[in-house]
Protein backbone atom coordinates (compact mmCIF):
# COMPACT_ATOMS: atom_id res chain seq x y z
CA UNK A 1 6.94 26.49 -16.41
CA UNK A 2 10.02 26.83 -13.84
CA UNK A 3 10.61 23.27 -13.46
CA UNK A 4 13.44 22.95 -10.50
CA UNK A 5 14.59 19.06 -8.58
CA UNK A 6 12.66 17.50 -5.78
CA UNK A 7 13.10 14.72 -4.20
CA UNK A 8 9.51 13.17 -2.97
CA UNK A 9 9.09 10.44 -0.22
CA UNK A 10 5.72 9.11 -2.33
CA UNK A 11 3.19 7.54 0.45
CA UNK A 12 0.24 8.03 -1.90
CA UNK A 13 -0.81 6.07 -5.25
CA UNK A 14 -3.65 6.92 -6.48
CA UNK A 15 -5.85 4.18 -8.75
CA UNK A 16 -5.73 4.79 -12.40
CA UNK A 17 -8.11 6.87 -14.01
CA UNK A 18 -8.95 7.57 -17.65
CA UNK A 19 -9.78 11.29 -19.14
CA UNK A 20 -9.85 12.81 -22.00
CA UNK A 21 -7.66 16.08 -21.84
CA UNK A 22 -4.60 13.76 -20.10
CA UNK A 23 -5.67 9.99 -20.97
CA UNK A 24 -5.22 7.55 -18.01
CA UNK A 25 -2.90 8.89 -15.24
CA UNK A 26 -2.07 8.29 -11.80
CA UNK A 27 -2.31 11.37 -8.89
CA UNK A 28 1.03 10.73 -6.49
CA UNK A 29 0.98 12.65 -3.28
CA UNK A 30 3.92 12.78 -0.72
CA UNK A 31 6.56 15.00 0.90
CA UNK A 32 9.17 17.26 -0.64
CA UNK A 33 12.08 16.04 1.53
CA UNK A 34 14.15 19.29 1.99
CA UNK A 35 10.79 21.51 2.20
CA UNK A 36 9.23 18.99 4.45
CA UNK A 37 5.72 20.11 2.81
CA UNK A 38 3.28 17.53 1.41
CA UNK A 39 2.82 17.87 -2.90
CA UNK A 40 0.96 16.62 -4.97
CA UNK A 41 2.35 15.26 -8.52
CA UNK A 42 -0.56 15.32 -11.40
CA UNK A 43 -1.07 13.90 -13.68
CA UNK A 44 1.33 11.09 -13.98
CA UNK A 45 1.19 8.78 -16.89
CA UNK A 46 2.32 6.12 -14.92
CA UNK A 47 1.61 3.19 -16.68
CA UNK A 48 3.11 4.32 -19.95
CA UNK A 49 6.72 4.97 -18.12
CA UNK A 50 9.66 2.96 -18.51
CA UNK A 51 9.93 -0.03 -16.34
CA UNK A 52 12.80 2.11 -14.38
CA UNK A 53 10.64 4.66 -13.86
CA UNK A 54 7.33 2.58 -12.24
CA UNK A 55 8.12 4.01 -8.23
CA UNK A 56 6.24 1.81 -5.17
CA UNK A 57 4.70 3.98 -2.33
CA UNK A 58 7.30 4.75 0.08
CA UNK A 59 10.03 5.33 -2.75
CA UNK A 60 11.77 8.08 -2.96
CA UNK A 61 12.13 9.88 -6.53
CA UNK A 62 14.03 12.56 -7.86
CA UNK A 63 11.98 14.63 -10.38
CA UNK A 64 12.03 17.91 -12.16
CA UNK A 65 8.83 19.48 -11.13
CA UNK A 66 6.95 23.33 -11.45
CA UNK A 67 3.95 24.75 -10.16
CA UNK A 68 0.74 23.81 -11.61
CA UNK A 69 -0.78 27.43 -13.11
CA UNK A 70 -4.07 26.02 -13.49
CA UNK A 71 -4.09 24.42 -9.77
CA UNK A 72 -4.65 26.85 -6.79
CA UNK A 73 -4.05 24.59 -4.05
CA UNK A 74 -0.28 25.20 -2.90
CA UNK A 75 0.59 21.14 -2.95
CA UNK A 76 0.00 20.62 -6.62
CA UNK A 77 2.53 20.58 -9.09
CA UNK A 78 3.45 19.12 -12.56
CA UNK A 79 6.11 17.08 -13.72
CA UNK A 80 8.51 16.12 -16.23
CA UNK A 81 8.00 12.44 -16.41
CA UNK A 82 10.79 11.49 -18.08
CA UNK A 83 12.96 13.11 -15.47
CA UNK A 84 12.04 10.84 -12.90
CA UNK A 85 14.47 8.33 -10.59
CA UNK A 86 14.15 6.09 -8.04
CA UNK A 87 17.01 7.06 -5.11
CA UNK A 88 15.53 4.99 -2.62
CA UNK A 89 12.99 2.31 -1.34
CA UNK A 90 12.05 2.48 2.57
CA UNK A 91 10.11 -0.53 3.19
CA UNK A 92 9.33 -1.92 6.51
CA UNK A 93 12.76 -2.95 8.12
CA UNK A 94 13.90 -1.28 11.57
CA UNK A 95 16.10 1.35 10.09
CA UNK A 96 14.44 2.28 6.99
CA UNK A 97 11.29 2.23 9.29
CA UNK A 98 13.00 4.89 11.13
CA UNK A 99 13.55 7.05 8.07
CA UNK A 100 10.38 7.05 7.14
CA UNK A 101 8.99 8.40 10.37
CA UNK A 102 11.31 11.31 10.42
CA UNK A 103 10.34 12.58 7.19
CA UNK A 104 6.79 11.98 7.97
CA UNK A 105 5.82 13.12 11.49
CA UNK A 106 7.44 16.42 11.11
CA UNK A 107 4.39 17.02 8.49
CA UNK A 108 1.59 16.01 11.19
CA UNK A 109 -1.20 18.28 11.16
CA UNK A 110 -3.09 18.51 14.52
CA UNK A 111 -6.05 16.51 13.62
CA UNK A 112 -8.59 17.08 9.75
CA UNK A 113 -10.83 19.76 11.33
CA UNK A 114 -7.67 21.38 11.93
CA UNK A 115 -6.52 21.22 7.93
CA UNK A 116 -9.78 22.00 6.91
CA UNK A 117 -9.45 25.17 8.77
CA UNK A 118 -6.70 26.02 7.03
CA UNK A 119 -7.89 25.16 3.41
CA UNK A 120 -10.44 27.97 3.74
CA UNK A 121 -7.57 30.39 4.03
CA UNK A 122 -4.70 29.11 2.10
CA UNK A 123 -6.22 25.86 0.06
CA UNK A 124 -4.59 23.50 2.52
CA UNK A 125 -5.43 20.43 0.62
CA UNK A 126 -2.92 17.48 1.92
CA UNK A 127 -1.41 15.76 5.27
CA UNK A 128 -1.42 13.80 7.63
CA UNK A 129 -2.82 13.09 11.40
CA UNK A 130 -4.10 10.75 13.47
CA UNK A 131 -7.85 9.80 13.92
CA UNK A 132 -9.39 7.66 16.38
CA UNK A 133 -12.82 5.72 16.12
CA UNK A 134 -11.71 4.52 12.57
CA UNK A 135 -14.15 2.38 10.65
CA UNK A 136 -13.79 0.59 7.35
CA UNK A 137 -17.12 1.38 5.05
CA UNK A 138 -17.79 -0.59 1.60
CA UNK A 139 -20.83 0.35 -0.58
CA UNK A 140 -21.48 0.06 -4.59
CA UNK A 141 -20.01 2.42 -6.85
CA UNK A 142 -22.02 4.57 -8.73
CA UNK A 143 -21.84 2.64 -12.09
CA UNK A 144 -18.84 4.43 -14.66
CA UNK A 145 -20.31 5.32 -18.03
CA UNK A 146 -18.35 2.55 -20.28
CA UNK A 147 -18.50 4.36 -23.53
CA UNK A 148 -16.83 7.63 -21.74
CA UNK A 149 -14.24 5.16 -20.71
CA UNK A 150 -13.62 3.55 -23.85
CA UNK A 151 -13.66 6.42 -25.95
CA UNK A 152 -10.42 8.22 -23.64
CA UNK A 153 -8.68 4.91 -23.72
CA UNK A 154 -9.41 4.95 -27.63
CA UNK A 155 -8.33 8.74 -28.41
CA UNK A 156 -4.68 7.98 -26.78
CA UNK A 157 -1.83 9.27 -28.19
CA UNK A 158 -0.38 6.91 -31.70
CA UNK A 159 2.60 7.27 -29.52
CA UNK A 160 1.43 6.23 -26.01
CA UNK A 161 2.01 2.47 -25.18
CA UNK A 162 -0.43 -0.13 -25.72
CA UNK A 163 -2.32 -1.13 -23.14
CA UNK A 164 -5.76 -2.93 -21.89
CA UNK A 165 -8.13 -0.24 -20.22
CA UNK A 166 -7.67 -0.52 -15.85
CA UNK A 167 -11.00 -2.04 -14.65
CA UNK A 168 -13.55 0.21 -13.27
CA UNK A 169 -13.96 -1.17 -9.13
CA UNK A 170 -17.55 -1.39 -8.97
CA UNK A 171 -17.51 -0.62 -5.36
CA UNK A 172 -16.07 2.50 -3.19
CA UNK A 173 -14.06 1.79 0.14
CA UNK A 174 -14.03 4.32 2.52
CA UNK A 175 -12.93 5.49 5.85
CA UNK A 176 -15.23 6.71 9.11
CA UNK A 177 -13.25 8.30 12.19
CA UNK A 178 -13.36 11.38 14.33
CA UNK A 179 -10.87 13.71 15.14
CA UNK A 180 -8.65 13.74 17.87
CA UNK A 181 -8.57 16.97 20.62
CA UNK A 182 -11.40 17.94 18.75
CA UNK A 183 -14.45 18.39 20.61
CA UNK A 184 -16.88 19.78 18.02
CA UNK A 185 -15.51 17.30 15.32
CA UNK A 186 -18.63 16.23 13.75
CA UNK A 187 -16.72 13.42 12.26
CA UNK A 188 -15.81 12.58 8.74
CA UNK A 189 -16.12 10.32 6.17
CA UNK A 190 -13.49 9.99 3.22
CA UNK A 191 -13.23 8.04 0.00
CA UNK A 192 -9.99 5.65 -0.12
CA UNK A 193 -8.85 6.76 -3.89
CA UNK A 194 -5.40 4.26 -3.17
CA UNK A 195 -4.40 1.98 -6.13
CA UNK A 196 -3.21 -0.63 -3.94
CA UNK A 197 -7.08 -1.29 -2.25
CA UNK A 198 -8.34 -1.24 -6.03
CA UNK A 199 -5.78 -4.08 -6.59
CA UNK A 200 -6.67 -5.61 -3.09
CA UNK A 201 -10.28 -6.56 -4.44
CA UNK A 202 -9.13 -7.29 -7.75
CA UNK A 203 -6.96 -10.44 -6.23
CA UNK A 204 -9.48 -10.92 -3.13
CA UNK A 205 -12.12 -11.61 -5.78
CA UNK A 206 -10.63 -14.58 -6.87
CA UNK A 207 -9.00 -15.91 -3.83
CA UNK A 208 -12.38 -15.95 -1.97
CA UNK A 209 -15.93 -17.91 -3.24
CA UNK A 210 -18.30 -15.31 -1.90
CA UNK A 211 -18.61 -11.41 -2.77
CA UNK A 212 -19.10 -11.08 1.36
């Protein structure tokens, strides 16, 4: 692989998942700052890396990264994990605010119709827009097979750190919308896959008495 130095604004954290070809990894989607194109960074070990190495959303990393070969869609690439470092944090204060918005809105696609156009020509497969008629759906998960699970937490690496197996969130959060300047949209429906909302109902469970 030709790996070669990006530096990624990271807006997307994807919850933990277990497998048996990479063990559990994280997917981390964001922008390539000087190509101001959106990638996508898989798989990422992410809880196995060195405390100085565990980036929040909106952090921006240095990392040697390359082309996945076995990956068609143009975003995704791999990445030396050891390579990476944390330049920056924009949180939510006026100027780093500010930063954040101009590396992200000159990415803005013209609406999710409009990228899935594109995907069936060049496997557009990531960015970002703005929807309107946005709803917040919350149904059961299809129950995880718990011996599957076990058995890729139980076939890590000797070498891999120890660590409990991430809980399984037994329900899947979702968004509703249409698109915008998009008169045929027939509107769309799309999973939430972020870590943080996994963690959200982890600490909701216990802060409130009823599962409503």
């Amino acid at each position: 692989m030709n790996f070669e130095t990006k530096r990624i604004l990271v807006t997307v954290k994807a919850y933990p998942n277990p497998s048996r070809k990479y063990g559990e990894t994280v997917c981390v989607a964001g922008i390539d700052i000087d190509a101001q194109k959106w990638i996508r960074l898989y798989p990422i070990p992410f809880r196995d890396l060195d405390e100085d190495k565990k980036f929040k959303k909106y952090t921006i990393i240095e990392v040697k990264a390359a082309k996945a070969t076995d990956d068609k869609r143009p975003e995704s690439y791999k990445i030396d994990a050891g390579s990476i470092r944390q330049i920056d944090y924009l949180d939510t204060k006026k100027d780093k605010w500010k930063r954040r918005k101009e590396i992200v809105l000159p990415t803005t696609d013209k609406s999710f119709c409009d990228i899935q156009r594109q995907n069936l020509s060049t496997k557009k497969s990531l960015g970002v827009f703005k929807p309107k008629n946005v709803d917040f759906l919350c149904c059961p998960a299809t129950p995880k097979d718990e011996k599957a699970r076990e058995s890729c937490y139980a076939q890590l690496s000797f070498f891999d750190k120890k660590k409990k197996a991430i809980e399984a969130i037994p329900y899947e959060f979702r968004y509703q919308f249409f698109c915008n300047d998009e008169p045929s949209c027939p509107g769309h429906n799309l999973m939430i896959i972020d870590w943080e909302i996994g963690q959200a109902f982890r600490d909701w469970r216990y802060t409130y008495k009823t599962e409503e």
